[in-house]
Protein backbone atom coordinates (compact mmCIF):
# COMPACT_ATOMS: atom_id res chain seq x y z
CA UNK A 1 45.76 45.55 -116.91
CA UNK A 2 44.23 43.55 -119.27
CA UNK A 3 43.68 46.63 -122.11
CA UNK A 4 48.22 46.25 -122.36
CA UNK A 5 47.84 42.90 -123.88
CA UNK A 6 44.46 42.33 -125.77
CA UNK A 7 42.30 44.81 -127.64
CA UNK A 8 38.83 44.70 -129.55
CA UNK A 9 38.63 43.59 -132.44
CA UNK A 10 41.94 40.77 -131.85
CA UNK A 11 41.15 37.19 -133.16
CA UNK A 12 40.78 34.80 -130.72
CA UNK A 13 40.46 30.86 -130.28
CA UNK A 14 37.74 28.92 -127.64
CA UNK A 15 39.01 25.55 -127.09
CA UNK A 16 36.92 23.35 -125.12
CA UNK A 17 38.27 21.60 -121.48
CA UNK A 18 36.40 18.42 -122.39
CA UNK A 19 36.84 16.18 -125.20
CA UNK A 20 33.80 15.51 -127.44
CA UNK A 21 33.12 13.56 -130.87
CA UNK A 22 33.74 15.72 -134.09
CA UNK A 23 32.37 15.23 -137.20
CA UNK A 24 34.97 13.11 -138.96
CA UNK A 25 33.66 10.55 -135.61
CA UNK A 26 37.10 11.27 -134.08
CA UNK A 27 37.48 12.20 -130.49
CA UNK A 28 39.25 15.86 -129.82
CA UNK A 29 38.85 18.94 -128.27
CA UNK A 30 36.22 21.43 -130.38
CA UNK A 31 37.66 24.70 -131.27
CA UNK A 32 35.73 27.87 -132.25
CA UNK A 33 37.30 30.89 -133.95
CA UNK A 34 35.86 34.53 -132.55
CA UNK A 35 36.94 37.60 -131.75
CA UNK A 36 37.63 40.20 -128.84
CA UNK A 37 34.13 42.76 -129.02
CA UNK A 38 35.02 44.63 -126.11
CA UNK A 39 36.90 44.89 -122.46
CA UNK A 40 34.66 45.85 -119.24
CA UNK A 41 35.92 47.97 -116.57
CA UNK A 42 36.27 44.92 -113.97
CA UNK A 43 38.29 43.20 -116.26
CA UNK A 44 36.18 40.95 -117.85
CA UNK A 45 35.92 40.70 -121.89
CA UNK A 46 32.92 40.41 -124.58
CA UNK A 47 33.07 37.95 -127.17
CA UNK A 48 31.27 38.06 -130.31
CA UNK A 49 29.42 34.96 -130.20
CA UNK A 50 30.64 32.21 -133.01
CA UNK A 51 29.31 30.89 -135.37
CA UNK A 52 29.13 27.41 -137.28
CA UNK A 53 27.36 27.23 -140.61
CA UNK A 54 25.96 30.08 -140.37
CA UNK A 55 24.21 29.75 -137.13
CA UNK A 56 25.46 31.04 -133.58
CA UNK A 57 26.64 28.64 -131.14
CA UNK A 58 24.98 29.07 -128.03
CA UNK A 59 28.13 27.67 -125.64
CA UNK A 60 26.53 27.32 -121.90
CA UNK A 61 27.01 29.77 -119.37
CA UNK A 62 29.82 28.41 -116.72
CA UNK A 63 31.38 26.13 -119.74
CA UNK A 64 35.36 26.80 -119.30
CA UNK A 65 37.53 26.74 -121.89
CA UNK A 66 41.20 27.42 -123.37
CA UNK A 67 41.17 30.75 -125.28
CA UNK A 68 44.00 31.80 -127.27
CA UNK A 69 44.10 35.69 -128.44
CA UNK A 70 46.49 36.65 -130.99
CA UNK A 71 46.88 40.45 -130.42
CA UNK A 72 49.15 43.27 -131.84
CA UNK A 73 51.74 42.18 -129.22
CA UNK A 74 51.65 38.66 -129.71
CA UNK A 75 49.70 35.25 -129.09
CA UNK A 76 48.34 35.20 -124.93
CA UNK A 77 46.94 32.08 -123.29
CA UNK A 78 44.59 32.11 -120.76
CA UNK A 79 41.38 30.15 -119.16
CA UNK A 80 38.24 31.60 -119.05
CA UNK A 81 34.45 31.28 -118.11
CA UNK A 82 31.35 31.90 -119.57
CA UNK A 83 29.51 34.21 -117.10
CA UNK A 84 26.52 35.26 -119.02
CA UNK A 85 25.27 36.13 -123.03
CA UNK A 86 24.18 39.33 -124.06
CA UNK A 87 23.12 41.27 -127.37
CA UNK A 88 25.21 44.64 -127.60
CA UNK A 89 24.16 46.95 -130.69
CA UNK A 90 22.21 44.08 -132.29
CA UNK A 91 25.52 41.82 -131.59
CA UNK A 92 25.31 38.72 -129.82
CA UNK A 93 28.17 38.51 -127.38
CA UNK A 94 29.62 36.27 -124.84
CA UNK A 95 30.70 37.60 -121.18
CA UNK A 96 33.53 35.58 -120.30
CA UNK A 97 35.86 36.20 -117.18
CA UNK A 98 39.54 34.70 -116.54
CA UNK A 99 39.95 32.18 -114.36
CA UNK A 100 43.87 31.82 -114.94
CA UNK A 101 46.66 33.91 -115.34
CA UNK A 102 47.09 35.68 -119.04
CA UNK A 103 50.67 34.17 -120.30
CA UNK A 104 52.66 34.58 -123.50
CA UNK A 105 51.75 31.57 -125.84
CA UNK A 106 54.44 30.56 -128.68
CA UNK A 107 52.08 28.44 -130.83
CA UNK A 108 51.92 30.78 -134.23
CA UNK A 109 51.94 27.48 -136.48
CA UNK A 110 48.58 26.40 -135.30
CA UNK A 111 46.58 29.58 -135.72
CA UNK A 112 44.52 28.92 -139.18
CA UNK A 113 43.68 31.83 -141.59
CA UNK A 114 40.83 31.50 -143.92
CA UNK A 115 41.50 31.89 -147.28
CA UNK A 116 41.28 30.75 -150.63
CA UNK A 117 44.20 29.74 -152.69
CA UNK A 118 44.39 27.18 -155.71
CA UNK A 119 46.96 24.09 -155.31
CA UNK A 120 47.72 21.23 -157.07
CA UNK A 121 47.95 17.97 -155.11
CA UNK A 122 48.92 14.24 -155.60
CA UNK A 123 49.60 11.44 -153.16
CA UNK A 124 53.71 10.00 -153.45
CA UNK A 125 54.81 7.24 -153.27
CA UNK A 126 56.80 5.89 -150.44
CA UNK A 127 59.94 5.62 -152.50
CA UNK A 128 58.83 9.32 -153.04
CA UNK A 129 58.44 10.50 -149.49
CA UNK A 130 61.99 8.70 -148.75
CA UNK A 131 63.48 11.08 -151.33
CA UNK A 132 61.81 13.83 -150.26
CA UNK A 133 62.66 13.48 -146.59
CA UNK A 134 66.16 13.12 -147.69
CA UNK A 135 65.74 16.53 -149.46
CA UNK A 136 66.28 14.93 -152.63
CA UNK A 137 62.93 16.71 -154.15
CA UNK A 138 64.27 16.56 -157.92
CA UNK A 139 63.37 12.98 -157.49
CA UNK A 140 59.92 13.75 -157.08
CA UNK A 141 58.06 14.60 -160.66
CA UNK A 142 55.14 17.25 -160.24
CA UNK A 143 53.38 14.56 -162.53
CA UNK A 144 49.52 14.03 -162.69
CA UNK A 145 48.13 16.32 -159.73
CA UNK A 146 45.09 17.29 -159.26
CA UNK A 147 43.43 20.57 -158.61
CA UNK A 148 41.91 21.83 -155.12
CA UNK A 149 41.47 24.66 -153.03
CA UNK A 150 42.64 26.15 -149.87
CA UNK A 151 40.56 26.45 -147.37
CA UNK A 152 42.52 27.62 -144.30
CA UNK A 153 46.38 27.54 -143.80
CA UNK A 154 48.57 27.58 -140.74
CA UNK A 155 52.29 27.19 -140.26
CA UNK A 156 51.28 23.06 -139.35
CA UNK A 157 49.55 22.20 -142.42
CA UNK A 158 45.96 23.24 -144.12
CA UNK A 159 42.49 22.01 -145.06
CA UNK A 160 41.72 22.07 -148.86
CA UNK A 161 38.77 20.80 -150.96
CA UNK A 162 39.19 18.51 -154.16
CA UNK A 163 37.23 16.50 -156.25
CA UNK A 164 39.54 13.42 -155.54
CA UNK A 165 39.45 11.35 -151.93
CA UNK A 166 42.90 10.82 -150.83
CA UNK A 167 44.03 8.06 -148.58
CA UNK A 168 44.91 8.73 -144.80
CA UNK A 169 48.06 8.40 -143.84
CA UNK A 170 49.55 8.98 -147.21
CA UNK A 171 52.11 11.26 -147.78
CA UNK A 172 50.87 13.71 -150.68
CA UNK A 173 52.94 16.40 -152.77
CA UNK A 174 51.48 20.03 -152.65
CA UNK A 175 51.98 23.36 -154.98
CA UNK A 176 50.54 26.71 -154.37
CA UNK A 177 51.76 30.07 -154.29
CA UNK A 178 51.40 32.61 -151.62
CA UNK A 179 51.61 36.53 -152.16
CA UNK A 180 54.46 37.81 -149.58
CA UNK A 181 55.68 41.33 -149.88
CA UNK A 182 53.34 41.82 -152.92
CA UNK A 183 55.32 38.86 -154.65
CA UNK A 184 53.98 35.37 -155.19
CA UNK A 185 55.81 33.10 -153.22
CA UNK A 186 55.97 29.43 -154.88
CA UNK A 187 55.17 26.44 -152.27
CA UNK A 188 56.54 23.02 -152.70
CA UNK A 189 55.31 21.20 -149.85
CA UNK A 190 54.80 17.25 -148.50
CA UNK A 191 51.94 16.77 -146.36
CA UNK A 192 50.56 13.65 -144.40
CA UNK A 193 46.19 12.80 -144.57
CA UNK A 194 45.12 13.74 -141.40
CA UNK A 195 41.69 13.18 -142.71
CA UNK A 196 39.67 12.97 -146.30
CA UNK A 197 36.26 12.27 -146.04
CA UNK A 198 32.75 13.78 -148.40
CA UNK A 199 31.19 17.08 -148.18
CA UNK A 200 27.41 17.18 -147.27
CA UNK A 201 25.27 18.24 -149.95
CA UNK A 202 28.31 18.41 -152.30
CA UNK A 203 28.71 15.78 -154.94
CA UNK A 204 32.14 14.51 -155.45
CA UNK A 205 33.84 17.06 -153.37
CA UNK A 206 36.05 15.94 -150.05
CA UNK A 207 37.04 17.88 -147.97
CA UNK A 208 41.20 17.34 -146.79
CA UNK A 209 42.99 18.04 -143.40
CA UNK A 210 46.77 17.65 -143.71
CA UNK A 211 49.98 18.48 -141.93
CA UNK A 212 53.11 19.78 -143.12
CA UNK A 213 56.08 16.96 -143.44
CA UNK A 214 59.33 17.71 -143.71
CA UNK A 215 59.08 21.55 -143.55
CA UNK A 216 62.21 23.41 -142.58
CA UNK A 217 61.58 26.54 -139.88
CA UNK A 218 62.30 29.37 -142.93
CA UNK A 219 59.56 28.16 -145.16
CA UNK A 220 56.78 27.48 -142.00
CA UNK A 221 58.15 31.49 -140.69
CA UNK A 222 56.93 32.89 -144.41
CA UNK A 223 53.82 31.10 -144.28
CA UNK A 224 53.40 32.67 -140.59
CA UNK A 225 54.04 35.74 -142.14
CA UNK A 226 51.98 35.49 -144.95
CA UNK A 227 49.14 34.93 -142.68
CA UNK A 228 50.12 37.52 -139.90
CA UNK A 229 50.05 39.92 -142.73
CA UNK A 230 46.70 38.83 -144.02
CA UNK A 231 45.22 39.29 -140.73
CA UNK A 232 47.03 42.92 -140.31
CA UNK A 233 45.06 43.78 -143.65
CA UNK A 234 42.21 42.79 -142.48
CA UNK A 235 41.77 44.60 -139.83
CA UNK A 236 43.05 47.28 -141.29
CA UNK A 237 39.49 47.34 -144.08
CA UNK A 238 37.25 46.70 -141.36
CA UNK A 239 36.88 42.97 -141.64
CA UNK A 240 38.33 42.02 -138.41
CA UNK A 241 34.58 41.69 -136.56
């Protein structure tokens, strides 16, 4: 029954039950990014194993966790446990088995794409973010920003790399441009510091985590769609395993 919702190949999400410490020293929930490798005839799936810098990550067998697929038909929730590892045509793979009901999951904003996209960036100031939230954005000069990079994107917000720290909590001012229907679509977007903080081994690059202020549902739908379309093309030239 399984085959009529999820199909190799379809991105997925592994969200750990228990909360750990990341590496910013803040307490969450760790998330790893995979995808579907097969289905078995009793119903259970194969994972391709993820990976994190470059190096597989060995999760333990019985470890449950939230998975998230986002198939042809939509985005599907379930839990699931690890019942074993394998290696399948020199792949490493993960056996995993539901242990919940698959459901229908409406949470398209949170799914990040990987990409990489030029911006232009600069933190506001407050009397800034008041005009801003007021939708009074012609009161807000595109002044002094600096450049950066896109590193993933979802409809919530994105992580970017600069050469400048910002301060959490601000409220910054972002530009970019996004191609939609073959046509560059401009971005003019605020965006709260979730998180700036140093790269390892990377002199006087930070890496940024923001979310999206102040974003109406039209302008978070095209960047949805922008990344929904991404993905489709993807798959499409072989690049979705």
């Amino acid at each position: 029954m399984i085959e009529k919702f999820i199909s190799p190949g379809d991105k997925l999400e592994l969200k750990s039950t228990v909360s750990v410490v990341l590496p910013d020293g803040t307490e969450g929930v760790k998330t790893y990014r995979t995808s579907v490798y097969d289905i078995l005839s009793d119903g259970r799936l194969r994972l391709v194993m993820p990976m994190e810098k470059a190096k597989l990550v060995l999760l333990p067998v019985d470890g449950e966790y939230d998975v998230c697929f986002f198939s042809h038909g939509g985005m599907y929730r379930a839990g699931v446990r690890i019942a074993g590892r394998q290696k399948v045509n020199g792949i490493y793979v993960l056996v995993v088995e539901l242990i919940s009901n698959l459901h229908k999951y409406q949470r398209r904003e949170y799914y990040r794409f990987n990409c990489v996209v030029e911006m232009l960036a600069r933190e506001m100031t407050r009397q800034e973010s008041d005009a801003y939230a007021r939708g009074l954005t012609h009161l807000v000069p595109e002044s002094d920003m600096i450049r950066g990079v896109i590193v993933d994107i979802s409809g919530g917000g994105t992580r970017f790399v600069s050469r400048e720290k910002f301060n959490e909590d601000s409220i910054i001012l972002m530009r970019f441009s996004l191609p939609i229907m073959e046509i560059d679509r401009p971005f003019l977007l605020a965006a709260k510091v979730i998180y700036s903080g140093g790269i390892e081994n990377r002199t006087n690059e930070y890496e940024n985590r923001v979310k999206f202020e102040f974003i109406d549902t039209a302008t978070r739908e095209e960047i949805i769609k922008y990344i929904f379309d991404e993905e489709r093309k993807n798959r499409k030239n072989g690049k979705g395993r």
